[in-house]
Protein backbone atom coordinates (compact mmCIF):
# COMPACT_ATOMS: atom_id res chain seq x y z
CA UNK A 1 69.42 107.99 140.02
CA UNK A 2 70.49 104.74 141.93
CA UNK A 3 67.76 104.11 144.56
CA UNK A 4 68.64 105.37 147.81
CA UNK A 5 66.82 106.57 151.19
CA UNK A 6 66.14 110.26 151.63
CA UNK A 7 68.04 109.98 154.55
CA UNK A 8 71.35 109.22 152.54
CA UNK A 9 70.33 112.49 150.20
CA UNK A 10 69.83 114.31 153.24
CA UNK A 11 73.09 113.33 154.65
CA UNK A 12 75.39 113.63 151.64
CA UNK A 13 75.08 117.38 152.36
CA UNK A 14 76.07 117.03 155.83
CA UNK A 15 79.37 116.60 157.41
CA UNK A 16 80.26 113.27 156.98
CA UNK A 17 83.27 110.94 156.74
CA UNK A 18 82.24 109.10 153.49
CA UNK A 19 82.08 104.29 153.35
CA UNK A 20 84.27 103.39 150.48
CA UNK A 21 84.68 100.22 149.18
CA UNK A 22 86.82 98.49 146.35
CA UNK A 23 86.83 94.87 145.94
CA UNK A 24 89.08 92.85 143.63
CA UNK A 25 87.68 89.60 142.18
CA UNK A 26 90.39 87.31 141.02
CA UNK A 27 90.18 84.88 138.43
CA UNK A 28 90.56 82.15 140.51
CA UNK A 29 87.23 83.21 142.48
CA UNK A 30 88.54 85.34 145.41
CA UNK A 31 86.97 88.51 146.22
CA UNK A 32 89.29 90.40 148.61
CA UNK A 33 88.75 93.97 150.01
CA UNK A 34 91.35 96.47 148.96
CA UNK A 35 92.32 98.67 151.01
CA UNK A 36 93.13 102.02 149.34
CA UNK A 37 93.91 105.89 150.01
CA UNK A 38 92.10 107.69 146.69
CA UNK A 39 90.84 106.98 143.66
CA UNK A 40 87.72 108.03 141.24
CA UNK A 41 85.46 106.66 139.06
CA UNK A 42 84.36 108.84 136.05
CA UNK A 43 80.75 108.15 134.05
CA UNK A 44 80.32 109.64 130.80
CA UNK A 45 77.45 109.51 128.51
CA UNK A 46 79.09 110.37 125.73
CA UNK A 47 81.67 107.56 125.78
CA UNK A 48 81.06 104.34 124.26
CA UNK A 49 83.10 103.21 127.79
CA UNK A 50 81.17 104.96 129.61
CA UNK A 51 82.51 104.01 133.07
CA UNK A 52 86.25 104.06 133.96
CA UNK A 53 87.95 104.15 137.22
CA UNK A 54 91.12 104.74 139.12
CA UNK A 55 92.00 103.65 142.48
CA UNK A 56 95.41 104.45 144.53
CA UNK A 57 96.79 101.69 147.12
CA UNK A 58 99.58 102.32 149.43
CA UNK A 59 101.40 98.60 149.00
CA UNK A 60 103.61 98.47 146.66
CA UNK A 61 103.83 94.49 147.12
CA UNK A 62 100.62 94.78 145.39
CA UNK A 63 102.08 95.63 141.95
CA UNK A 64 101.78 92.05 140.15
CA UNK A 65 105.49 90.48 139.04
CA UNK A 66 103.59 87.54 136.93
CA UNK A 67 100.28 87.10 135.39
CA UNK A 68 99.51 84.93 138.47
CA UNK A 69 99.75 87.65 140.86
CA UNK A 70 97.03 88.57 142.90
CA UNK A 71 96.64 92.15 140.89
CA UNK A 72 97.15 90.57 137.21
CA UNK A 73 95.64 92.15 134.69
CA UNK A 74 94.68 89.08 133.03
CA UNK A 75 90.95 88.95 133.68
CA UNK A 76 90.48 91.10 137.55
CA UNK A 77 88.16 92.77 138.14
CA UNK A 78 87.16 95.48 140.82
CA UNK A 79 83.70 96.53 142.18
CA UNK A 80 83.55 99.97 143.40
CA UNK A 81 80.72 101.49 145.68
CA UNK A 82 80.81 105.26 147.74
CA UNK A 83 77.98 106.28 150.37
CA UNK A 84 77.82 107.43 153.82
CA UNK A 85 78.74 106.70 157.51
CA UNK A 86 75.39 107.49 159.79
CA UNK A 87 75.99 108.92 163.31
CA UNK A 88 74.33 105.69 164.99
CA UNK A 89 77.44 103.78 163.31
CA UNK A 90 75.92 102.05 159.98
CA UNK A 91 76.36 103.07 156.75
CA UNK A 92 74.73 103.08 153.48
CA UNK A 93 76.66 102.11 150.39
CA UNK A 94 75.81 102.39 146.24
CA UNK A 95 77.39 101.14 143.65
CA UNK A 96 79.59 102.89 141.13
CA UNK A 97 80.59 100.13 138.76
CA UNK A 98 81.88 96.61 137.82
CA UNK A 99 85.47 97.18 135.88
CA UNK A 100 88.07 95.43 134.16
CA UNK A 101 91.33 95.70 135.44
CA UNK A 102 93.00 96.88 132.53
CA UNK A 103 96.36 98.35 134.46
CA UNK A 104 98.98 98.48 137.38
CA UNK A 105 101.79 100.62 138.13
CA UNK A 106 103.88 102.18 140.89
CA UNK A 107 106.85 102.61 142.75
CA UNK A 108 107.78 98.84 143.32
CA UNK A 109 109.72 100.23 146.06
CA UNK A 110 107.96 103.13 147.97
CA UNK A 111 104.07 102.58 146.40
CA UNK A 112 101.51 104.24 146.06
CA UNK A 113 100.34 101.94 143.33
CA UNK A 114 96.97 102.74 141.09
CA UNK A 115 94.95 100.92 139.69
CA UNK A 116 92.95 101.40 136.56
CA UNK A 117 90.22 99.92 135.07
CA UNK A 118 87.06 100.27 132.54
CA UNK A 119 83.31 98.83 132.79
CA UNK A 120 82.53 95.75 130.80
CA UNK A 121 81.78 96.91 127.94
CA UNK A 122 85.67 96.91 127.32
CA UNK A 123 85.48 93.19 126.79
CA UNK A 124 83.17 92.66 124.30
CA UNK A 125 84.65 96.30 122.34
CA UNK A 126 88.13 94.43 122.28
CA UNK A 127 86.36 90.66 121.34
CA UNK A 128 86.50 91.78 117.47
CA UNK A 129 84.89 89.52 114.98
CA UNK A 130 87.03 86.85 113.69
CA UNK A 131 84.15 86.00 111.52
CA UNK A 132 81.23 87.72 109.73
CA UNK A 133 78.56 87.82 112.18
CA UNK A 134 74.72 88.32 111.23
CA UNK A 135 72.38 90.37 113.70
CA UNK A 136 68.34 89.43 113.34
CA UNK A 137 65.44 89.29 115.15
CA UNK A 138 64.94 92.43 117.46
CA UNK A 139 67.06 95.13 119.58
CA UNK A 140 67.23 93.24 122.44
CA UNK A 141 67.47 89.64 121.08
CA UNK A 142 70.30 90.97 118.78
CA UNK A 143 72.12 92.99 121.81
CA UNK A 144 71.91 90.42 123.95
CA UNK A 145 73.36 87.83 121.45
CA UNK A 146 76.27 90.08 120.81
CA UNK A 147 76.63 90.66 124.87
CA UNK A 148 76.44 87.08 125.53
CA UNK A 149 79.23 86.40 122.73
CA UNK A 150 81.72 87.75 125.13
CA UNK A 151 79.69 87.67 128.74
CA UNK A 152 77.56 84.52 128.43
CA UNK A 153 76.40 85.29 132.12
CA UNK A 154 75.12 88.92 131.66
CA UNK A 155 71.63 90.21 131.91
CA UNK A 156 70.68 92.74 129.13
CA UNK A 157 67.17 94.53 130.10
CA UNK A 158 64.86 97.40 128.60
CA UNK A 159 64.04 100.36 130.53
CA UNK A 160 61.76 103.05 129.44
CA UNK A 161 61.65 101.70 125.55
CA UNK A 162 60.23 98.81 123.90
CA UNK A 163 61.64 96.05 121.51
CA UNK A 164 61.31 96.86 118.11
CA UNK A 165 62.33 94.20 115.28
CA UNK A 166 65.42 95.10 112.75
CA UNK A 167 66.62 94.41 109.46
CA UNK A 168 69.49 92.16 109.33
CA UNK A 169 72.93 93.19 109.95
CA UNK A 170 75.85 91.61 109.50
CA UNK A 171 79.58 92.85 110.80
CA UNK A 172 82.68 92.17 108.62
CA UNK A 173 85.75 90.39 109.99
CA UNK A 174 87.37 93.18 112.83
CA UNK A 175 84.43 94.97 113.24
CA UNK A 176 83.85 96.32 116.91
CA UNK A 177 80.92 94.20 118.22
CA UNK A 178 79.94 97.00 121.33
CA UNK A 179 79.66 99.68 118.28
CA UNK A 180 77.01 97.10 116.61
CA UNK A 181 75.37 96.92 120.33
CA UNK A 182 75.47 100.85 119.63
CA UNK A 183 73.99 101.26 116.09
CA UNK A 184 70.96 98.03 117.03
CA UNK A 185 70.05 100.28 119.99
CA UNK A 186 69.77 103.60 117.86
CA UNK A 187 66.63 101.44 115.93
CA UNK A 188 64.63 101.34 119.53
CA UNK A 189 65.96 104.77 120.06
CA UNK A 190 68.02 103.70 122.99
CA UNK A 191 71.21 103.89 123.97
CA UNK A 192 73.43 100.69 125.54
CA UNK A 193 75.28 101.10 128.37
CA UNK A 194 76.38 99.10 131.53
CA UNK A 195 75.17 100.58 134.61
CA UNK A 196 76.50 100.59 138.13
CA UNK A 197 75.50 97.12 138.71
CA UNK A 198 77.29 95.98 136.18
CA UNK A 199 74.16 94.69 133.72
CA UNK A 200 73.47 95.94 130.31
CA UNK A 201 70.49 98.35 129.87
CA UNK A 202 69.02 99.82 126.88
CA UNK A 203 67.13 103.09 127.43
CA UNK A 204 66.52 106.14 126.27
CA UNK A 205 67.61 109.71 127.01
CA UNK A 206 64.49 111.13 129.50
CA UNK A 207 62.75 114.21 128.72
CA UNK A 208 64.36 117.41 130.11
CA UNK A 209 60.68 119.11 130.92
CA UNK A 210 58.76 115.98 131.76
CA UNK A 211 60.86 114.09 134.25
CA UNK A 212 60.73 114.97 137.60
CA UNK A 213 64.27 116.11 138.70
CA UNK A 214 65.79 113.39 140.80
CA UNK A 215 68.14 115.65 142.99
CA UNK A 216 67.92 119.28 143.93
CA UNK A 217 71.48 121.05 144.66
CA UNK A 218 70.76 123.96 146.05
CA UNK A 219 72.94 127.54 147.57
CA UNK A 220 73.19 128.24 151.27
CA UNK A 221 73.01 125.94 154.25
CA UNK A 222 71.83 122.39 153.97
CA UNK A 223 72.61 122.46 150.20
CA UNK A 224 75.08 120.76 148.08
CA UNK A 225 76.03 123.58 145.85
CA UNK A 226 79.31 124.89 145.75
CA UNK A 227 79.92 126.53 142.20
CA UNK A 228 78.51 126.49 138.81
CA UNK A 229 79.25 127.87 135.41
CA UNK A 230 76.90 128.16 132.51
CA UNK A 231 77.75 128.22 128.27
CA UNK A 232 76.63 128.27 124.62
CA UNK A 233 78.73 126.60 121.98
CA UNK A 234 77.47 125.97 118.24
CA UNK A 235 80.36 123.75 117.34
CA UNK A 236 79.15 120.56 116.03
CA UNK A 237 75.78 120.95 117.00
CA UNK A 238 72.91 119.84 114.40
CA UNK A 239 69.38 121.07 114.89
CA UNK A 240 67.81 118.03 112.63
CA UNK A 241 68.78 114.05 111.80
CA UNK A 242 67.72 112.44 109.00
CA UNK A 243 67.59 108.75 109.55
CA UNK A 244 67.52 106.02 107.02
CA UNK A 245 67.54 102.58 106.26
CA UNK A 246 67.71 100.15 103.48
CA UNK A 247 68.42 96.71 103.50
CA UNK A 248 68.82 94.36 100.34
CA UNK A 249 69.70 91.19 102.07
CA UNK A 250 66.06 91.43 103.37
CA UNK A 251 64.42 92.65 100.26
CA UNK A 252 63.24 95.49 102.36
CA UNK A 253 62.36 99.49 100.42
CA UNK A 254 64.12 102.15 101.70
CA UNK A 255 63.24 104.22 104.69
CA UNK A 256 63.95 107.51 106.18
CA UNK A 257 62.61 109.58 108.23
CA UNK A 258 63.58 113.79 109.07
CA UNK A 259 63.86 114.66 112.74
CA UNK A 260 64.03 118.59 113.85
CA UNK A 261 64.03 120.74 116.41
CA UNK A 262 60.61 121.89 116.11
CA UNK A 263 60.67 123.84 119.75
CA UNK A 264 60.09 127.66 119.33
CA UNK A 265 61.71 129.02 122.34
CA UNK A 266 65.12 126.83 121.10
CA UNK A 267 68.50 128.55 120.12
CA UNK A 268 68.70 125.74 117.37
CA UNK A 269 64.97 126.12 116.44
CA UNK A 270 64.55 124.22 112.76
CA UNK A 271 63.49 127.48 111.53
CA UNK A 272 64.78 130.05 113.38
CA UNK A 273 67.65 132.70 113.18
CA UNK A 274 70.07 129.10 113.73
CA UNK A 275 69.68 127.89 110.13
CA UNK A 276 69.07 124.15 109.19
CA UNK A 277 72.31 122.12 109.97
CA UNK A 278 71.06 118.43 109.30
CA UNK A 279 73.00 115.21 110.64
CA UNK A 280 72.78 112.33 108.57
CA UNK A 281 72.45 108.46 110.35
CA UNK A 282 72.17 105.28 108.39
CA UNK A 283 71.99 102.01 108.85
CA UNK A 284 70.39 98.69 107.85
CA UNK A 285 68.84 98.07 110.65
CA UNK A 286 66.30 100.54 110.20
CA UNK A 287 63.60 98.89 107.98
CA UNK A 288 60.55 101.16 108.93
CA UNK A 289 59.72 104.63 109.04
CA UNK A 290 59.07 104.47 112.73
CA UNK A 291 62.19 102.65 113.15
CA UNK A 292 63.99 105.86 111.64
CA UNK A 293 62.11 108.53 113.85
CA UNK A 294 63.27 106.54 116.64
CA UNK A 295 66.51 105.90 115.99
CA UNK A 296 66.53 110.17 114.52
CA UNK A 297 65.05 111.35 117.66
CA UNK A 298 68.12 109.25 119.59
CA UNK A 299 70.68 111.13 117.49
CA UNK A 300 69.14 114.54 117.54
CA UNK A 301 68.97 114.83 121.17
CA UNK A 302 72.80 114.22 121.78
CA UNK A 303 73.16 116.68 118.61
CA UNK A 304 71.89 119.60 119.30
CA UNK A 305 72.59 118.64 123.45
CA UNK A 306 75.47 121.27 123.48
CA UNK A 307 73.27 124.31 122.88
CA UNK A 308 73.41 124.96 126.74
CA UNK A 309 76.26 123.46 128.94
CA UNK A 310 76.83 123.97 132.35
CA UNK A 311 79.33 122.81 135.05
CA UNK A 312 78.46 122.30 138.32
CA UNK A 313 80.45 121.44 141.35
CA UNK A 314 78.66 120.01 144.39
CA UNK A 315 79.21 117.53 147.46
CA UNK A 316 79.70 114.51 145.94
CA UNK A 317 76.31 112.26 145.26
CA UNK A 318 77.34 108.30 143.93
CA UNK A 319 73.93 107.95 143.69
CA UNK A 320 73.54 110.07 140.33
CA UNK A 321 73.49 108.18 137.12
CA UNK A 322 73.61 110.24 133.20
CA UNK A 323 70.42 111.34 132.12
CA UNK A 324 69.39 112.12 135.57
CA UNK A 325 67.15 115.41 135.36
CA UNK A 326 68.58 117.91 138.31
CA UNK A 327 66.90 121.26 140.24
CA UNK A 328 70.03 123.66 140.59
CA UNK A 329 69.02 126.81 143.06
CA UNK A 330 71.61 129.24 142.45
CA UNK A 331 72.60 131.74 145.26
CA UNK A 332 70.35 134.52 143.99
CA UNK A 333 67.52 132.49 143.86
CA UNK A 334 66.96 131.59 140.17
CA UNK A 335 66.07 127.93 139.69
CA UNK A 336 67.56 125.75 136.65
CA UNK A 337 66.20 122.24 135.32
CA UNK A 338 69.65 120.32 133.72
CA UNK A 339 70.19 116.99 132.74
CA UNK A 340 73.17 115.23 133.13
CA UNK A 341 76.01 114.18 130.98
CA UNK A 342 78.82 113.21 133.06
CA UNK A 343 80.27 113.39 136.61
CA UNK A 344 83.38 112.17 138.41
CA UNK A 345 82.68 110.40 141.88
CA UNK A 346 85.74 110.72 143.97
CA UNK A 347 86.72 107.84 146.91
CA UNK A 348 89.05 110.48 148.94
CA UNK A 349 86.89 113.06 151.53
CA UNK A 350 88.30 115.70 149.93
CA UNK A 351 87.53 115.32 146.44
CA UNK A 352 85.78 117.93 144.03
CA UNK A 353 82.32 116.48 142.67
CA UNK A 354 82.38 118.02 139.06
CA UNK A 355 78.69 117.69 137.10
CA UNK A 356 78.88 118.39 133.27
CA UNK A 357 75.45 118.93 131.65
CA UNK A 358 74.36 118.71 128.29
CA UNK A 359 70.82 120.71 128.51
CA UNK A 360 70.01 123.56 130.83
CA UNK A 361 65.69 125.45 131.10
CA UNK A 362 65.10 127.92 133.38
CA UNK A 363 62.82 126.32 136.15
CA UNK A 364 59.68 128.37 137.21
């Protein structure tokens, strides 16, 4: 979760007029305040984009007749943020992305006009290689090189995982450079993502038991539950990955290594009454056996993720990031541990706060 005072958690569940803001920076170095009337942004874990936004503006002088417009979509970009208004007057704000202004449109008479955009990791998906390009070295040396192909200015870090070297790599002609960002992450077991400030991070999925939950939404006064629903599904859901690498440009032996689901008390148990329904990941990146587990372990916990869903509706939290380990109290008192997958931050007062989960254990 974005790092925020316990008074903002504490107020977030209060009633509250929520601080919005949306800024536009132009290409010719402007940033102006927009003022607006609704919007969202939507995260999403398992999109390879994972944020996207909307935003609705009442001026319909706003909607851009030439590229030179102040609302082009020739290289704007908007920074988005939601928190709270205090009583004594000040406010607390968090960030809910960096986009790309990717489209415009509305009534060039009456307005509203909206706005829509998608984090950065649009621009280097849609910089496709014009030439064969050769990945070395190690996760983040080679993510960063491919980041800084298309952003020269931004910062790539690891959090929670540690660099791990790679076989080399090398993308044909059209080849999406973000999905290589993708598949040199899986060898650190990581995944690659731009967060809410807008930088690239590379870490890895936290443990559902061992992390202590970052939020607690709970039933009844002074909580930020409102509903919740709860599901099993089987469809597409592995219980084991099998991993493996070889690389002949590097002279390296192949390598593979067999991930399962080895817990006991799991629906999708490796040996239980759920079968064995293996994924299969390759890649020559992978040039150890460690290198396999890692990137296996990666792939097996989004696979078999969809054993236990859930959808919870709450006030709305900005703060919350994917991955983030929650506490839900349900009215009748049982307690739930679930991890996030995806939420939808609305910029309107009124707006629904809907939590999708992709893991759910009972919480003693």
């Amino acid at each position: 979760m974005y790092p925020v005072t316990d008074r903002f958690l504490k107020r977030i569940t209060e009633d509250h007029a929520p601080a919005t803001l949306v800024e536009l920076f132009t290409t010719d170095g402007r940033v102006i305040p927009l003022e607006h009337t609704g919007g969202s942004v939507t995260v999403d874990r398992s999109q390879a984009i994972r944020r996207t936004c909307t935003v609705t503006v009442a001026d319909p002088a706003l909607i851009p007749r030439t590229p030179t417009d102040q609302l082009a979509v020739y290289g704007a970009r908007l920074r988005i943020s939601r928190g709270v208004y205090y009583a004594d007057g000040t406010s607390e704000l968090v960030p809910l992305g960096l986009f790309r202004l990717d489209e415009v449109s509305g009534d060039v008479n009456d307005g509203p006009v909206t706005l829509s955009g998608k984090d950065l990791a649009a621009v280097i998906q849609d910089d496709k290689f014009t030439a064969p390009w050769s990945a070395t070295g190690t996760v983040l040396s080679a993510v960063t090189a491919l980041v800084q192909r298309s952003l020269p200015d931004t910062q790539v870090s690891l959090s929670g995982v540690s660099d791990v070297a790679i076989g080399r790599r090398t993308f044909d002609i059209e080849a999406d450079p973000w999905a290589g960002c993708q598949e040199i992450a899986a060898a650190a077991g990581s995944d690659v993502y731009f967060n809410a400030d807008g930088l690239v991070v590379l870490s890895a999925l936290p443990d559902l038991l061992t992390t202590t939950p970052s939020w607690e939404i709970a039933a009844g006064e002074g909580g930020a539950y409102i509903r919740a629903t709860r599901g099993m599904t089987s469809d597409r859901v592995y219980n084991g990955v099998l991993a493996r690498g070889e690389n002949t440009s590097d002279n390296v032996a192949p390598v593979s290594s067999l991930v399962v689901d080895n817990d006991t008390t799991s629906p999708t148990y490796w040996g239980g009454p759920y079968g064995r329904r293996p994924l299969f990941y390759s890649s020559p990146t992978l040039t150890s056996v460690a290198a396999c587990t890692a990137a296996a372990t990666l792939k097996l916990a989004a696979a078999k993720a969809p054993n236990a869903t859930g959808d919870i509706s709450s006030l709305p939290n900005p703060a919350l990031a994917p991955g983030d380990v929650i506490r839900i109290v349900h009215p009748d008192g049982t307690r739930e541990l679930q991890q996030v997958a995806s939420f939808t931050v609305p910029l309107s007062q009124d707006g629904d706060f809907p939590i999708t989960t992709i893991a759910a254990k009972e919480d003693a």
